[in-house]
C-alpha atoms as a PDB file:
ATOM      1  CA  UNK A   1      -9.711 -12.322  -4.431  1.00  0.00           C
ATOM      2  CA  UNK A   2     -10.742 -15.243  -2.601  1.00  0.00           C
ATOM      3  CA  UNK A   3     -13.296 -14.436   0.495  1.00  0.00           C
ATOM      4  CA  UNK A   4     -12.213 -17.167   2.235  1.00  0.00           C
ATOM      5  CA  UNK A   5      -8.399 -17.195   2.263  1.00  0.00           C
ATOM      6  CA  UNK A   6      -8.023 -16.603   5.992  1.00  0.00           C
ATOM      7  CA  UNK A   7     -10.340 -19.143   6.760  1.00  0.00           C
ATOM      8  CA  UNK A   8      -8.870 -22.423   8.535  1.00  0.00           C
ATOM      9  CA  UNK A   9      -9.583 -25.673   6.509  1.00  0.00           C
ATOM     10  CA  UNK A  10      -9.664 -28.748   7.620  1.00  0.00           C
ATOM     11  CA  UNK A  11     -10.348 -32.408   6.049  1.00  0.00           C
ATOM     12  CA  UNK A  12     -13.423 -33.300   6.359  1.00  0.00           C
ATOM     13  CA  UNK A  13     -14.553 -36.187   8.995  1.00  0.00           C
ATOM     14  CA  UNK A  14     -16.802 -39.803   8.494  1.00  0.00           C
ATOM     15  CA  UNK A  15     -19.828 -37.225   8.556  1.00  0.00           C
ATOM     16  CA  UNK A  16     -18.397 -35.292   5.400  1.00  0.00           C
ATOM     17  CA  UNK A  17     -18.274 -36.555   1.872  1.00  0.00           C
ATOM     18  CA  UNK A  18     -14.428 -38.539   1.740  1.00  0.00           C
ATOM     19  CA  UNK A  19     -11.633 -35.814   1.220  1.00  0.00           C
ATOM     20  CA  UNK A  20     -14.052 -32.729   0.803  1.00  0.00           C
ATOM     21  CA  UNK A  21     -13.018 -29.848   2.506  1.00  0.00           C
ATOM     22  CA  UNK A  22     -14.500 -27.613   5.617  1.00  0.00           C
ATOM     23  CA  UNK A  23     -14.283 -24.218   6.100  1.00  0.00           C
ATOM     24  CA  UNK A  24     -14.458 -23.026   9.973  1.00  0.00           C
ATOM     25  CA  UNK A  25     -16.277 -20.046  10.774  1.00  0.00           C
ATOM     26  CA  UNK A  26     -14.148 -16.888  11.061  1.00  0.00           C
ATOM     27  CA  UNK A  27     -14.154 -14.849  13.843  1.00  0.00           C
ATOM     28  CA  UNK A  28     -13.674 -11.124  13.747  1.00  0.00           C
ATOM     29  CA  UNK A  29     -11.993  -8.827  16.710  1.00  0.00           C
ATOM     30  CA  UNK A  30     -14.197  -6.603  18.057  1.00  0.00           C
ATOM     31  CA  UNK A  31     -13.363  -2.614  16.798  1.00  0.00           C
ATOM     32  CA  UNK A  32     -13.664  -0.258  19.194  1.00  0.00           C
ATOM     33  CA  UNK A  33     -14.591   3.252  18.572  1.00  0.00           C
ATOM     34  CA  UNK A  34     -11.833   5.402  18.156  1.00  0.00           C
ATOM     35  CA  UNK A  35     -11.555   9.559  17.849  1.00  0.00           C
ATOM     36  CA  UNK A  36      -9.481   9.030  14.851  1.00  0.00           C
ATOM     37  CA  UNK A  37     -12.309   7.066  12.973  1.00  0.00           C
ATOM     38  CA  UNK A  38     -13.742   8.715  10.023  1.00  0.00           C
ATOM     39  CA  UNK A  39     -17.938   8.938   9.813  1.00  0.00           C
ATOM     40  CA  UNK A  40     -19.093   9.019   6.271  1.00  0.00           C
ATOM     41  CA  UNK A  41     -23.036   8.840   5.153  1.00  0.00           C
ATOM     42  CA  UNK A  42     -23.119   6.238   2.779  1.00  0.00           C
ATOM     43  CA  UNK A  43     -24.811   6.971  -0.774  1.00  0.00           C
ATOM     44  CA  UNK A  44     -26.619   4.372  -3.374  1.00  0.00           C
ATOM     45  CA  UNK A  45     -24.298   1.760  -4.658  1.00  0.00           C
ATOM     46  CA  UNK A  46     -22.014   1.807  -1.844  1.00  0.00           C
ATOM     47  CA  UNK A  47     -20.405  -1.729  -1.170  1.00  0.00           C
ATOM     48  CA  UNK A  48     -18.160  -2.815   1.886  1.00  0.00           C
ATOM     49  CA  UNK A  49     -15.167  -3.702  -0.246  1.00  0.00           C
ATOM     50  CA  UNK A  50     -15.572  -0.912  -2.220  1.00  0.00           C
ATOM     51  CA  UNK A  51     -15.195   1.169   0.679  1.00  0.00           C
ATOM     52  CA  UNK A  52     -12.391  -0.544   2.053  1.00  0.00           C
ATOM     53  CA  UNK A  53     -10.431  -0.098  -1.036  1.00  0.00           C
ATOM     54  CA  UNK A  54     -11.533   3.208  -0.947  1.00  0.00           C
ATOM     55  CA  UNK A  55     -10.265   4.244   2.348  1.00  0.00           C
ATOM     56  CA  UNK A  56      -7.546   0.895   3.146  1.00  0.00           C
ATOM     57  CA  UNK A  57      -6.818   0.358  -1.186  1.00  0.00           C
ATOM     58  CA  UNK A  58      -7.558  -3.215   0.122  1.00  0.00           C
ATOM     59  CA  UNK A  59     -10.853  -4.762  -0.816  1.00  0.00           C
ATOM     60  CA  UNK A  60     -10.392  -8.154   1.465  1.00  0.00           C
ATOM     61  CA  UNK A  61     -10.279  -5.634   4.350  1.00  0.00           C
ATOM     62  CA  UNK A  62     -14.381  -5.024   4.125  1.00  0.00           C
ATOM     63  CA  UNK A  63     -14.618  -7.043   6.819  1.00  0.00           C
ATOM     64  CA  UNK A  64     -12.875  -4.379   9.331  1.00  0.00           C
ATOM     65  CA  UNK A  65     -15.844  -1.983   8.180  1.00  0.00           C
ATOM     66  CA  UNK A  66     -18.239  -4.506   8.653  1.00  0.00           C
ATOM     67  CA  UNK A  67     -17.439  -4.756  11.710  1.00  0.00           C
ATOM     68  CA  UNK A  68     -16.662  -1.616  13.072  1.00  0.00           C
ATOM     69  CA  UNK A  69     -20.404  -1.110  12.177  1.00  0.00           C
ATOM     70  CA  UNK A  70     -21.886  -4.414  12.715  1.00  0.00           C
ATOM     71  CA  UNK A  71     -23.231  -4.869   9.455  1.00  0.00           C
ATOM     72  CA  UNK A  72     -22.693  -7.235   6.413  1.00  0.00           C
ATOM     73  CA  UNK A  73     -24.363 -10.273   7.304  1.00  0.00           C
ATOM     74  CA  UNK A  74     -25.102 -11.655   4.006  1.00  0.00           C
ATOM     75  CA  UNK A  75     -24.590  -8.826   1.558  1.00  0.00           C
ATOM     76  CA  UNK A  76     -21.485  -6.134   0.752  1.00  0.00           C
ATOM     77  CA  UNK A  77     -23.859  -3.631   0.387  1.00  0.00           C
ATOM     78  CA  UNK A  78     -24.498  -0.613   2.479  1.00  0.00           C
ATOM     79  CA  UNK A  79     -27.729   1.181   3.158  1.00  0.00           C
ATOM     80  CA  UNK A  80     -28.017   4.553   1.193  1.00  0.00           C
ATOM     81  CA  UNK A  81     -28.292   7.215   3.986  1.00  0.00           C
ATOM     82  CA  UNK A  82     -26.368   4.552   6.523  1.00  0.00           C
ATOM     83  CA  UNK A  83     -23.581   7.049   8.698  1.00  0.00           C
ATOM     84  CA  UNK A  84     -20.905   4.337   8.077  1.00  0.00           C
ATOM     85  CA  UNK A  85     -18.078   4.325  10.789  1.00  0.00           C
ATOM     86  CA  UNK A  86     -14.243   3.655   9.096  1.00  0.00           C
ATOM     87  CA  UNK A  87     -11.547   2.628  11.221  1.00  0.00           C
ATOM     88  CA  UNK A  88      -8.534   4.918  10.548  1.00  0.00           C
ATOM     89  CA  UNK A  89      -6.154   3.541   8.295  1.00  0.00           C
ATOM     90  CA  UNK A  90      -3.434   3.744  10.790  1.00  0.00           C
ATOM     91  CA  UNK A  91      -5.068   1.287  12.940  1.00  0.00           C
ATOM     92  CA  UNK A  92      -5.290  -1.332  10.372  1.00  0.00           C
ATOM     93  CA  UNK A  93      -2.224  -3.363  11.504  1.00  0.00           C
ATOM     94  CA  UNK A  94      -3.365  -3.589  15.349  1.00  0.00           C
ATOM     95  CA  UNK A  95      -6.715  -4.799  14.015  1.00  0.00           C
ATOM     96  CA  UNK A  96      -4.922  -7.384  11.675  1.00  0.00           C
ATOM     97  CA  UNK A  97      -2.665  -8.235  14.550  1.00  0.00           C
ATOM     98  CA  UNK A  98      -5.649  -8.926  16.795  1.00  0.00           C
ATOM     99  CA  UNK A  99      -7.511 -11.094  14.339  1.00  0.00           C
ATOM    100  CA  UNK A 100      -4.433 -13.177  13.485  1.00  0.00           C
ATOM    101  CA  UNK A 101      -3.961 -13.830  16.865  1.00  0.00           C
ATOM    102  CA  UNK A 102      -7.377 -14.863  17.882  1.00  0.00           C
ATOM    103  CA  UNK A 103      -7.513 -17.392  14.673  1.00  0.00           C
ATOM    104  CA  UNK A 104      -3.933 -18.780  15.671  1.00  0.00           C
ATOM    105  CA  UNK A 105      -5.582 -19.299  19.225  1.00  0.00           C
ATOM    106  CA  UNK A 106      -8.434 -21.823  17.562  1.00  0.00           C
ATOM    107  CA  UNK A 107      -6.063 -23.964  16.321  1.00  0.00           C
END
C-alpha cells in the first residue's frame, strides 16, 4: 500500500533538485455527522487503518476515519478510551466521490 497514491505529483521546478519529484498536499472532504454512523470506544492498539479495514476491509480508507474525527495528524494510532466516530460503510462512495472531485478541481 502506498500512502501517497492519490497524491498529485508534479516535476519538480529550478528550486527543486533536477527531475525529483513533489508531492502536493492532499486535501480531505469534510464528513459530516450522519445518524447512520457507528460510535465505537477505541481500546489499546487500535490504529486508523486497522479500523478502516475493519469496518470498510480497506486499509487506504483510514483517512475517512481520520477525518470524520479530526484526528491522525502524524500517527495511525488512536487514543485508548477515544469514542471513535465511523462513517457508515454505505456512505463510502459519496465520500470518495467528493474527494475525487475536489482533487480533480486543483488541477
Amino acid at each position: 500500500m502506498k500512502r501517497n497514491q492519490h497524491n498529485q505529483v508534479k516535476r519538480a521546478s529550478r528550486l527543486h533538485a533536477k527531475g525529483s519529484q513533489v508531492y502536493r498536499t492532499t486535501i480531505y472532504p469534510n464528513i459530516d455527522r450522519h445518524i447512520s454512523d457507528i460510535y465505537i470506544e477505541a481500546l489499546s492498539g487500535d490504529r486508523l487503518d486497522s479500523l478502516a479495514y475493519m469496518y470498510y476491509e480497506d486499509v487506504t480508507l483510514w483517512w475517512v476515519i481520520a477525518q470524520a474525527n479530526g484526528i491522525g495528524k502524524g500517527t495511525m494510532n488512536v487514543e485508548p478510551g477515544q469514542i471513535i466516530r465511523i462513517p457508515n460503510s454505505e456512505r463510502i462512495s459519496a465520500i470518495l466521490e467528493s474527494y475525487f472531485k475536489m482533487q480533480k478541481e486543483r488541477l
